[in-house]
N, C-alpha and C. Protein backbone atom coordinates (compact mmCIF):
# COMPACT_ATOMS: atom_id res chain seq x y z
N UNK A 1 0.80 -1.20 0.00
CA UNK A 1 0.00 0.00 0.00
C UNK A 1 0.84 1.27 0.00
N UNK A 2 2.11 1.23 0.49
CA UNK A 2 3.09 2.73 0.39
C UNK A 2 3.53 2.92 -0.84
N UNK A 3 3.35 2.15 -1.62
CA UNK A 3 3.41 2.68 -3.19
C UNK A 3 2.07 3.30 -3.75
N UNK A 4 0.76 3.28 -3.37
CA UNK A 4 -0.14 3.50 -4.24
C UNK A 4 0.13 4.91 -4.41
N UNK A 5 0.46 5.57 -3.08
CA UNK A 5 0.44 7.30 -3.29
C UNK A 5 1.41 7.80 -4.08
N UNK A 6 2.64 7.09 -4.66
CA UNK A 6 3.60 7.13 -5.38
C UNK A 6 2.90 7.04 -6.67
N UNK A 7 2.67 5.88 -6.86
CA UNK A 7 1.89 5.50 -8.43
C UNK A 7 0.39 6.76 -8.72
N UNK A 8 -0.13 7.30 -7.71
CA UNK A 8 -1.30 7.96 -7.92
C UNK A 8 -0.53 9.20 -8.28
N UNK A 9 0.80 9.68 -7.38
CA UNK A 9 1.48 11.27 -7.80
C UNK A 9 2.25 11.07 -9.52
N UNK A 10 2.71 9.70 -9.51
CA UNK A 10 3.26 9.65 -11.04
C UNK A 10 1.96 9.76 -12.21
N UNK A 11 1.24 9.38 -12.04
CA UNK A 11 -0.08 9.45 -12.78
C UNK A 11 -0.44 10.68 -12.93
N UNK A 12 -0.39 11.17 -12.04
CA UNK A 12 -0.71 12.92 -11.64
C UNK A 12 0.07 13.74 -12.54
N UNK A 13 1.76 13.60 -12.62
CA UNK A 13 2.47 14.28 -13.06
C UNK A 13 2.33 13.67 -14.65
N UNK A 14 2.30 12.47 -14.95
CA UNK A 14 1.99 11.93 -16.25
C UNK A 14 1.06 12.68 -17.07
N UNK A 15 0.06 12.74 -16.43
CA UNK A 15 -1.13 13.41 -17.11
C UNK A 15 -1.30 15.05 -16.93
N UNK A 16 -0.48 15.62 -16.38
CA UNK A 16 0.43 17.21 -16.26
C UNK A 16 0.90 17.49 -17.48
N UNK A 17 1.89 16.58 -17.51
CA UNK A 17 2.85 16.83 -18.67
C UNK A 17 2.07 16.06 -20.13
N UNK A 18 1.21 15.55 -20.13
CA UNK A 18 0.51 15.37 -21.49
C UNK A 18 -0.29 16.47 -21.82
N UNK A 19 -1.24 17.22 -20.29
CA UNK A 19 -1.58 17.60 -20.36
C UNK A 19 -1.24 19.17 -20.72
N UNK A 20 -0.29 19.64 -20.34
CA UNK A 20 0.64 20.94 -20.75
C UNK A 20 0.86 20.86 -22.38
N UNK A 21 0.93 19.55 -22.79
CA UNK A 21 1.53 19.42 -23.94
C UNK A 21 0.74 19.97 -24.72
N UNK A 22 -0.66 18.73 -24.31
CA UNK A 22 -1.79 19.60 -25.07
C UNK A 22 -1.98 20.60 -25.62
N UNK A 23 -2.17 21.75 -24.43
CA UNK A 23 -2.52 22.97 -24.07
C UNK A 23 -1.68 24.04 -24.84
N UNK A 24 -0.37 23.57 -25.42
CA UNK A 24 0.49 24.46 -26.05
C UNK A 24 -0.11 24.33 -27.36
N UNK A 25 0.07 22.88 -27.73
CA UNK A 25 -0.37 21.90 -29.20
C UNK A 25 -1.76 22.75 -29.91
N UNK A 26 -2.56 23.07 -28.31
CA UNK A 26 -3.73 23.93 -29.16
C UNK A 26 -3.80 25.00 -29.23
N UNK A 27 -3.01 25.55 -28.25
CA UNK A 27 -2.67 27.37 -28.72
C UNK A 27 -1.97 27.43 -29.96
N UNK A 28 -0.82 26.89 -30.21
CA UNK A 28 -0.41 26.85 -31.60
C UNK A 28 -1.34 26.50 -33.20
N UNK A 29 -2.15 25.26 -32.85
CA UNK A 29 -3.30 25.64 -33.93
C UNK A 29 -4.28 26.52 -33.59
N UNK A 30 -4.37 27.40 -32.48
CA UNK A 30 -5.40 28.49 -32.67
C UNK A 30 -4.91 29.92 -33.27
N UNK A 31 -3.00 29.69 -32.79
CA UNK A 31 -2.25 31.19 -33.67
C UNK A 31 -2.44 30.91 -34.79
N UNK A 32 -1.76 29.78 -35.49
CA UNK A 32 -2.19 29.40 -36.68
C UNK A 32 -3.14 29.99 -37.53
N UNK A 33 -4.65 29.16 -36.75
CA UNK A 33 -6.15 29.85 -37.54
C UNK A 33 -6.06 31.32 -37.96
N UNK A 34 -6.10 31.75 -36.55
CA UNK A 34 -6.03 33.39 -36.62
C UNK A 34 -4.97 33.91 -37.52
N UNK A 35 -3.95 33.42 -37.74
CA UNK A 35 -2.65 34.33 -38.37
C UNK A 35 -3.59 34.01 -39.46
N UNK A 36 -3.68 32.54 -40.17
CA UNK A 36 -4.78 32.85 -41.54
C UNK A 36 -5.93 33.17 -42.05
N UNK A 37 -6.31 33.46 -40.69
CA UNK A 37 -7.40 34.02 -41.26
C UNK A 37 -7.33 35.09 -41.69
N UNK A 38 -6.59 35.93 -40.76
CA UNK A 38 -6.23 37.65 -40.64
C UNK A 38 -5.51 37.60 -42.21
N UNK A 39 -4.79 36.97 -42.38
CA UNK A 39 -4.32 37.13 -44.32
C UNK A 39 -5.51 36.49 -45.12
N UNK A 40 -5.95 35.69 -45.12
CA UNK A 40 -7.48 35.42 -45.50
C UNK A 40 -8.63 37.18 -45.65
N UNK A 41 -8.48 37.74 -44.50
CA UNK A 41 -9.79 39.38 -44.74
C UNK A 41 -8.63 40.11 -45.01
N UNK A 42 -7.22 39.93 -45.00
CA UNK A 42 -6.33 41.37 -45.88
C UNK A 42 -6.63 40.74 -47.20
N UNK A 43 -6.56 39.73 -47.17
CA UNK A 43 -6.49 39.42 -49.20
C UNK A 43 -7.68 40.18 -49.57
N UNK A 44 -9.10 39.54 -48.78
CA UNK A 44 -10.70 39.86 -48.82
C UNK A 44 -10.60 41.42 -49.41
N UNK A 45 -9.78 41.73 -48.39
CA UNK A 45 -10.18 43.69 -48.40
C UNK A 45 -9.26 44.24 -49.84
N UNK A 46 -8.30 43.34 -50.70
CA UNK A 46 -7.75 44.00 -51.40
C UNK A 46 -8.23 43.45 -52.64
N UNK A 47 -8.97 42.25 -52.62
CA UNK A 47 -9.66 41.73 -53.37
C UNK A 47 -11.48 42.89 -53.71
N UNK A 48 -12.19 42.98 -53.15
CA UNK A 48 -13.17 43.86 -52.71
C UNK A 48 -12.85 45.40 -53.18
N UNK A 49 -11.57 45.88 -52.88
CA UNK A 49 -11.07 47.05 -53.02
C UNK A 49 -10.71 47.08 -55.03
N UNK A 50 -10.30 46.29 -55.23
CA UNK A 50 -10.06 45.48 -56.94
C UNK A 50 -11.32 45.59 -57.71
N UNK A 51 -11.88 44.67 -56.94
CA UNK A 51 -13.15 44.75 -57.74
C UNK A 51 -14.52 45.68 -58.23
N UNK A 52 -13.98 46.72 -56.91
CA UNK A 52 -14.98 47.77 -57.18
C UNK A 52 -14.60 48.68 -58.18
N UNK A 53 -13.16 48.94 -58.11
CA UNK A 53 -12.93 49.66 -58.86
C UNK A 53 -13.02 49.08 -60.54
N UNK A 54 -12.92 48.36 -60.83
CA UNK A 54 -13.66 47.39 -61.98
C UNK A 54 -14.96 47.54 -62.24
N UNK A 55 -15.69 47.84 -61.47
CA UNK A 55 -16.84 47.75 -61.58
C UNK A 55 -17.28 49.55 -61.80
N UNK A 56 -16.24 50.05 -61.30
CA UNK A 56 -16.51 51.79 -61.61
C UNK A 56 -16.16 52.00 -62.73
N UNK A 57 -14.77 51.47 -63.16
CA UNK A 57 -14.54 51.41 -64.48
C UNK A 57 -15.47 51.38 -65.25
N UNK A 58 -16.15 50.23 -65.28
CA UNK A 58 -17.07 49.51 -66.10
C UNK A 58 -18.39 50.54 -66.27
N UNK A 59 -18.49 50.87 -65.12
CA UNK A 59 -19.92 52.10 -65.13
C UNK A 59 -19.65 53.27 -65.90
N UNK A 60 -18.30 54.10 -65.31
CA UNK A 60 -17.74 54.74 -66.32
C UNK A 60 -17.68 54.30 -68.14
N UNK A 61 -17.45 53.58 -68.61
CA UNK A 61 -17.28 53.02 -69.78
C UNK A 61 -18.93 52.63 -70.32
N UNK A 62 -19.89 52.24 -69.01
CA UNK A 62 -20.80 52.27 -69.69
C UNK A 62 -21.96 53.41 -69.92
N UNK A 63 -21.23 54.48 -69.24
CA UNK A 63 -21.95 55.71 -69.15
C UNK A 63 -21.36 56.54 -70.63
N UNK A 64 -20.42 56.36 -70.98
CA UNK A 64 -20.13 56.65 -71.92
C UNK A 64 -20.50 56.25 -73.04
N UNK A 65 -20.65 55.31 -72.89
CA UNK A 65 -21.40 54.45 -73.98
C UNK A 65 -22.75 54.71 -74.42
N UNK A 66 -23.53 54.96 -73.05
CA UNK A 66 -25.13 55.63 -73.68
C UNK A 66 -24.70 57.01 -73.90
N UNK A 67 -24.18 57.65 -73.38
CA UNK A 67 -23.92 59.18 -74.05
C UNK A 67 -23.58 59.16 -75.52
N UNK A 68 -22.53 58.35 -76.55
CA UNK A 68 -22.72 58.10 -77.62
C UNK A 68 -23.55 57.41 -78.40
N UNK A 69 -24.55 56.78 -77.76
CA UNK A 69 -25.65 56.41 -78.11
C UNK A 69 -26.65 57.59 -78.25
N UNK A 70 -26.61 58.27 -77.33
CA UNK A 70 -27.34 59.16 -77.18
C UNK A 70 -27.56 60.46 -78.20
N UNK A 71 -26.19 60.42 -78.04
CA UNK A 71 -25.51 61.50 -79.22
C UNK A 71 -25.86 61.18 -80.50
N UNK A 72 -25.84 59.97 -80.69
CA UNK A 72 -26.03 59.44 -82.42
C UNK A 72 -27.71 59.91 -82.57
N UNK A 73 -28.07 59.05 -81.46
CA UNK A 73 -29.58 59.40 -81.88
C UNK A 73 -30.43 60.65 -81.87
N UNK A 74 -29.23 61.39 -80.93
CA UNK A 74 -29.45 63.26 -81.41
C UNK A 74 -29.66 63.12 -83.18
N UNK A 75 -28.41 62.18 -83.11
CA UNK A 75 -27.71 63.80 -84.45
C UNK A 75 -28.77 62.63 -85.61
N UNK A 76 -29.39 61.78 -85.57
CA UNK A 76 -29.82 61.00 -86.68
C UNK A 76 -31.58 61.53 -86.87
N UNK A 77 -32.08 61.99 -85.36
CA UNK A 77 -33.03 62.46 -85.84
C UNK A 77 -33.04 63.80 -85.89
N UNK A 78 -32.01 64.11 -85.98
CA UNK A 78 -31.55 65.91 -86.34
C UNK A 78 -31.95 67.04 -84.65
N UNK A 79 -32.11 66.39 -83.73
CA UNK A 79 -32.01 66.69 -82.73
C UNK A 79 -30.42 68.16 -82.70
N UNK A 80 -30.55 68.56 -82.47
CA UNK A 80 -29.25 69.91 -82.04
C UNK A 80 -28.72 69.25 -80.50
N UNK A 81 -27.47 69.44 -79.76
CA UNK A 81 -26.83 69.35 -79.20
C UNK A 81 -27.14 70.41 -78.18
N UNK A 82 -28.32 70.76 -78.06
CA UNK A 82 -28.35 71.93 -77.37
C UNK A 82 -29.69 71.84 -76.43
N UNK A 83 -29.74 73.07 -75.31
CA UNK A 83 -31.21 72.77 -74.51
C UNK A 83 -30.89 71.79 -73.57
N UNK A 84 -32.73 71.09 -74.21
CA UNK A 84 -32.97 69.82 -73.92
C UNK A 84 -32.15 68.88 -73.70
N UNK A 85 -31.70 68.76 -75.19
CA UNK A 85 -30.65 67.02 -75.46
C UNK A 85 -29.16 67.55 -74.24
N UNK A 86 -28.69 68.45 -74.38
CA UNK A 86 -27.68 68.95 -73.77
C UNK A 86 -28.13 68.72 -71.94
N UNK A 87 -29.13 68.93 -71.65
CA UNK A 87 -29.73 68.75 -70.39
C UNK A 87 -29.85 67.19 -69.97
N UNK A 88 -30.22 66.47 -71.20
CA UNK A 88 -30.19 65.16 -71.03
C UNK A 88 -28.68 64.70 -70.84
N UNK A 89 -27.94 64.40 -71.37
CA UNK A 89 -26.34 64.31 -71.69
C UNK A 89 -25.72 64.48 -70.57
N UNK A 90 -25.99 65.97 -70.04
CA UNK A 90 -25.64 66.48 -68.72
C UNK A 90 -26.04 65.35 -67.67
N UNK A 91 -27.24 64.94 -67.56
CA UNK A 91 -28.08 64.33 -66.56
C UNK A 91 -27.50 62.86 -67.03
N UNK A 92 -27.07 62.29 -67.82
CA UNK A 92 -26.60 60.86 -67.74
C UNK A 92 -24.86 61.16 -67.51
N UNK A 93 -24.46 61.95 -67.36
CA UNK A 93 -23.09 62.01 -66.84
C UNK A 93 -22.93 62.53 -65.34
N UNK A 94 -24.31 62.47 -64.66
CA UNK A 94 -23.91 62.97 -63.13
C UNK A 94 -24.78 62.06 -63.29
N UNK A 95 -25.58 61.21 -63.87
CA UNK A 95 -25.86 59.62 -63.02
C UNK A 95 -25.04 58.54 -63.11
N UNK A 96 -24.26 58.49 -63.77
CA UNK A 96 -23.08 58.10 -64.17
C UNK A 96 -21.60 58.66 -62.83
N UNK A 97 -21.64 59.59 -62.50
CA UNK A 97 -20.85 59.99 -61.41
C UNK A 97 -21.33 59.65 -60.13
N UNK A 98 -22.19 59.54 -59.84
CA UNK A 98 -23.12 59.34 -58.71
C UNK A 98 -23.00 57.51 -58.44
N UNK A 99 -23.13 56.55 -59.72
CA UNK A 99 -22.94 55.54 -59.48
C UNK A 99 -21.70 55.32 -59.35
N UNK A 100 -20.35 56.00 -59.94
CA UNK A 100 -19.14 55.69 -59.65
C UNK A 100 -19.01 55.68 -58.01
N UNK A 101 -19.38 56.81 -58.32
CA UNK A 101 -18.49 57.35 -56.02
C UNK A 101 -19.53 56.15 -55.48
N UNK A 102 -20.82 55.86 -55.41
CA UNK A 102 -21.26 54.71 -54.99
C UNK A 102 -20.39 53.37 -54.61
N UNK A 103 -20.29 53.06 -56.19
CA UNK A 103 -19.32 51.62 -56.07
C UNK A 103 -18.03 51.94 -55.46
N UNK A 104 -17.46 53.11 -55.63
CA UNK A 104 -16.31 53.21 -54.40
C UNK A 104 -16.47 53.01 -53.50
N UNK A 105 -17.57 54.10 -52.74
CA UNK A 105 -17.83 54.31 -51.44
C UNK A 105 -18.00 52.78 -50.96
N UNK A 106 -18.93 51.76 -51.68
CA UNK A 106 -19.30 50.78 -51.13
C UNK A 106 -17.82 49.67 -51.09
N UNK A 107 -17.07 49.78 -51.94
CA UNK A 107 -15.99 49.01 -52.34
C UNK A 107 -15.20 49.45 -51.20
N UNK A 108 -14.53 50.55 -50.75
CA UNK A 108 -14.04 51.27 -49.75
C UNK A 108 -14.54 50.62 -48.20
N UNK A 109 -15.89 51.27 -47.74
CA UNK A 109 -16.31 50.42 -46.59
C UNK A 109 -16.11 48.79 -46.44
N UNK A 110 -16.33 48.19 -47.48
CA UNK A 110 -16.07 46.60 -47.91
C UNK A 110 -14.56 46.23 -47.46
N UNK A 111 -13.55 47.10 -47.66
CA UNK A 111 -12.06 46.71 -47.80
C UNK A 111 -12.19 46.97 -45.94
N UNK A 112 -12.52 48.26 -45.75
CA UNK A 112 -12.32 48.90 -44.32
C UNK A 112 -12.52 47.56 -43.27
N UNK A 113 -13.72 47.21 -43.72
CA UNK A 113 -14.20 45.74 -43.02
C UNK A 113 -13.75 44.91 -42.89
N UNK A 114 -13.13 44.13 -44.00
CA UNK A 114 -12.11 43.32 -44.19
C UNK A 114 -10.94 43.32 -43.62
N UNK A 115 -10.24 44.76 -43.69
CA UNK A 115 -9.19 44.46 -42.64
C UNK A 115 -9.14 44.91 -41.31
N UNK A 116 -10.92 45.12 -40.67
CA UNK A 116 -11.13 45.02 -38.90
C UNK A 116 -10.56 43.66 -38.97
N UNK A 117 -11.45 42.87 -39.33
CA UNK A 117 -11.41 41.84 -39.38
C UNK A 117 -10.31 41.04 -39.40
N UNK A 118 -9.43 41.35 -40.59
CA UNK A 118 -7.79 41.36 -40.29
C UNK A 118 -7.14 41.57 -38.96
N UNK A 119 -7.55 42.54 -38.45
CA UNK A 119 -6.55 43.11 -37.33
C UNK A 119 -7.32 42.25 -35.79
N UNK A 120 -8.74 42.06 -36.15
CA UNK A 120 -9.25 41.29 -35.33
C UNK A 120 -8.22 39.56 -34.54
N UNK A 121 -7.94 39.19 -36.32
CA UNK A 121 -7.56 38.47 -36.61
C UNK A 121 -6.43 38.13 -35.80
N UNK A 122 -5.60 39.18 -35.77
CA UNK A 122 -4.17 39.40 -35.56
C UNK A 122 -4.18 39.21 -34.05
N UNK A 123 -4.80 40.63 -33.67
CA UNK A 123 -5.12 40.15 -31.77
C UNK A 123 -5.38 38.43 -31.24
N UNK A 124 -6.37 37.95 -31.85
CA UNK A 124 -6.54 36.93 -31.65
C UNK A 124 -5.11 35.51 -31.69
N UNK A 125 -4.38 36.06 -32.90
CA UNK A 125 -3.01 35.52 -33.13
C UNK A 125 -1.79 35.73 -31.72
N UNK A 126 -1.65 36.89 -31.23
CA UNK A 126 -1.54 37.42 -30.40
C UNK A 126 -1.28 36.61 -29.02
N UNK A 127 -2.78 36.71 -28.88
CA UNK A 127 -3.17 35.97 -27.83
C UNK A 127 -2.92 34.40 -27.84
N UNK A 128 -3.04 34.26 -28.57
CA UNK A 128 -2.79 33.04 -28.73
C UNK A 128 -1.51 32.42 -28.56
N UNK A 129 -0.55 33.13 -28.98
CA UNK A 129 0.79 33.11 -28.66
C UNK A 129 1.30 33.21 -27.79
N UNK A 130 0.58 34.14 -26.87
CA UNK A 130 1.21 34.06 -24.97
C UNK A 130 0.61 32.61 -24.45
N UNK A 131 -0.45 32.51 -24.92
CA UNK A 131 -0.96 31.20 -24.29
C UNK A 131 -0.56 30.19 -24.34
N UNK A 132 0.05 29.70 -25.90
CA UNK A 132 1.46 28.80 -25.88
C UNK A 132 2.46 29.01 -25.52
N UNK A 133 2.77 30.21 -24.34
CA UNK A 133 3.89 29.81 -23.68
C UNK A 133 3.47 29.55 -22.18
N UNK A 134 2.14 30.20 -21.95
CA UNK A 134 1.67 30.71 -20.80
C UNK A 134 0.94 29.06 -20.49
N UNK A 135 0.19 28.31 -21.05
CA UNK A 135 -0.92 27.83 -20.35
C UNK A 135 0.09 26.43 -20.39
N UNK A 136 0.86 25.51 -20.76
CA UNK A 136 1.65 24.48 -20.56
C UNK A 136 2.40 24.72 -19.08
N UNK A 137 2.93 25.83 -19.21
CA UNK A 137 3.54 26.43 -17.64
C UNK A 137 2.80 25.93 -16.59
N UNK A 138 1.28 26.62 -17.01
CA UNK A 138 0.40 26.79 -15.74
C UNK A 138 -0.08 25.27 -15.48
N UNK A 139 -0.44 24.67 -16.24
CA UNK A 139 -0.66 23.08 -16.44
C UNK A 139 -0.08 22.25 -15.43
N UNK A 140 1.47 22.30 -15.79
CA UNK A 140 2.42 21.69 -14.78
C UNK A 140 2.69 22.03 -13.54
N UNK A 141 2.48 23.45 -13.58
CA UNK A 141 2.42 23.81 -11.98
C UNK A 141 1.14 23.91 -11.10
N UNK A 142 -0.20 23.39 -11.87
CA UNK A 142 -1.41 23.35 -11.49
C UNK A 142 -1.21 21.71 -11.02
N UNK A 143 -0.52 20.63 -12.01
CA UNK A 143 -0.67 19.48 -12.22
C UNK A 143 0.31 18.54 -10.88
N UNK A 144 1.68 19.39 -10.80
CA UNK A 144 2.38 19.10 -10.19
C UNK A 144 2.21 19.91 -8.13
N UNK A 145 1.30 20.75 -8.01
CA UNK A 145 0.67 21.15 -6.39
C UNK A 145 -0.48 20.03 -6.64
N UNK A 146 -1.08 19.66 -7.71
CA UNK A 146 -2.01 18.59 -7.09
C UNK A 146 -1.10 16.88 -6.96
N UNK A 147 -0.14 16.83 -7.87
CA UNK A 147 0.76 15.73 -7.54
C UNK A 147 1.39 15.75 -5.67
N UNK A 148 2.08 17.18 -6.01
CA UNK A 148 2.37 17.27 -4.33
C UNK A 148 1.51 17.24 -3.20
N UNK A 149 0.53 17.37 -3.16
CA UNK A 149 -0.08 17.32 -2.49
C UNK A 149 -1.10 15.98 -2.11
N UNK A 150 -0.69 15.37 -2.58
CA UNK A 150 -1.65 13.56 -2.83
C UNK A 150 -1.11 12.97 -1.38
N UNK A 151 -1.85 12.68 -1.14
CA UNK A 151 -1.59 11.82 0.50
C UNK A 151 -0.79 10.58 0.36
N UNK A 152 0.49 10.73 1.60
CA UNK A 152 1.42 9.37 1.46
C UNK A 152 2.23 10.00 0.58
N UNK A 153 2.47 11.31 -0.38
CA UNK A 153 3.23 11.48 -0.89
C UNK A 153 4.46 12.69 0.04
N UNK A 154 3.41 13.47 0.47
CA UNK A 154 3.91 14.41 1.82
C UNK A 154 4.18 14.08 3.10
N UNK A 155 3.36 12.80 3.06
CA UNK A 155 2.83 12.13 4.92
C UNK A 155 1.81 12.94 5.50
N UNK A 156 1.14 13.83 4.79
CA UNK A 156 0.41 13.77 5.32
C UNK A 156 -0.74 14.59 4.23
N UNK A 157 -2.00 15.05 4.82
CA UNK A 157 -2.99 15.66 3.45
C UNK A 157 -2.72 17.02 3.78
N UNK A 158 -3.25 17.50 2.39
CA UNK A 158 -2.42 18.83 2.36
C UNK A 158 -4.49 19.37 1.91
C-alpha cells in the first residue's frame, strides 16, 4: 500500500505533462487559424477594393457608352446638341458619377471591413501566442501542487 500514493502522484504528473503538452499543441493551432485568417480578410479587403474599382470602371465606360448612343440618336433624328438634349447628356453624366463614387464608397467600406477583421484576426493571433507559452507552464504547476499534495506522498494531506 506505500506505493499507491507514489503510483497515484506519477499518474498525476503523467497526465500534467501530457496535459501541458496539449494545451500548447492547441494554442499553436489556434495562432495558426487566426494568423490565416487575418491574411485570409487582408487578401478579402484587397480583393473587394479590386473589384470595385472594376466595376466603376465599367460604369464609367458604360456611361459613356449611352452618351454616344445618345448622341447618335441626337444627331440621326436631327435633334441639335443643345437645350434639352444637352440637359439630357448632362443628366446621364452625373448619373453616371453618382454611381461611380457609390461603387467606391461601397468598395471602400467593404475593404475597411475586411481588414477590422484582419486586425481582429491578428489580436486573436496574439493571444494566442502568450498562451502557448503561458498555459503548458500553468498546467504543470497546477498538475504538479495537485501531484504534491496527494496523501502518502507528503505524509500527510495537504
Amino acid at each position: 500500500m506505500a506505493a499507491l500514493p507514489f503510483i497515484a502522484a506519477g499518474a498525476i504528473v503523467g497526465g500534467t505533462i501530457l496535459g501541458a503538452q496539449a494545451a500548447g499543441e492547441q494554442a499553436a493551432a489556434t495562432e495558426a487559424a487566426a494568423k490565416a485568417n487575418a491574411a485570409q480578410a487582408a487578401e478579402n479587403a484587397r480583393i473587394v477594393r479590386r473589384e470595385s474599382r472594376k466595376r466603376a470602371k465599367k460604369a464609367v465606360e458604360g456611361g459613356e457608352e449611352l452618351k454616344s448612343t445618345q448622341k447618335a440618336a441626337f444627331g440621326k433624328s436631327g435633334v441639335l446638341l443643345t437645350g434639352s438634349a444637352q440637359e439630357i447628356l448632362a443628366e446621364t453624366e452625373r448619373v453616371t458619377r453618382e454611381d461611380v463614387e457609390a461603387i467606391l464608397i461601397a468598395g471602400e467600406e467593404g475593404s475597411r471591413e475586411a481588414l477590422s477583421q484582419a486586425a481582429q484576426f491578428s489580436l486573436q493571433a496574439q493571444a494566442a501566442a502568450k498562451q502557448k507559452s503561458l498555459a503548458p507552464l500553468a498546467t504543470l504547476i497546477s498538475g504538479l501542487g495537485a501531484a504534491a499534495s496527494t496523501p502518502g506522498v507528503t505524509g500527510r494531506f495537504v
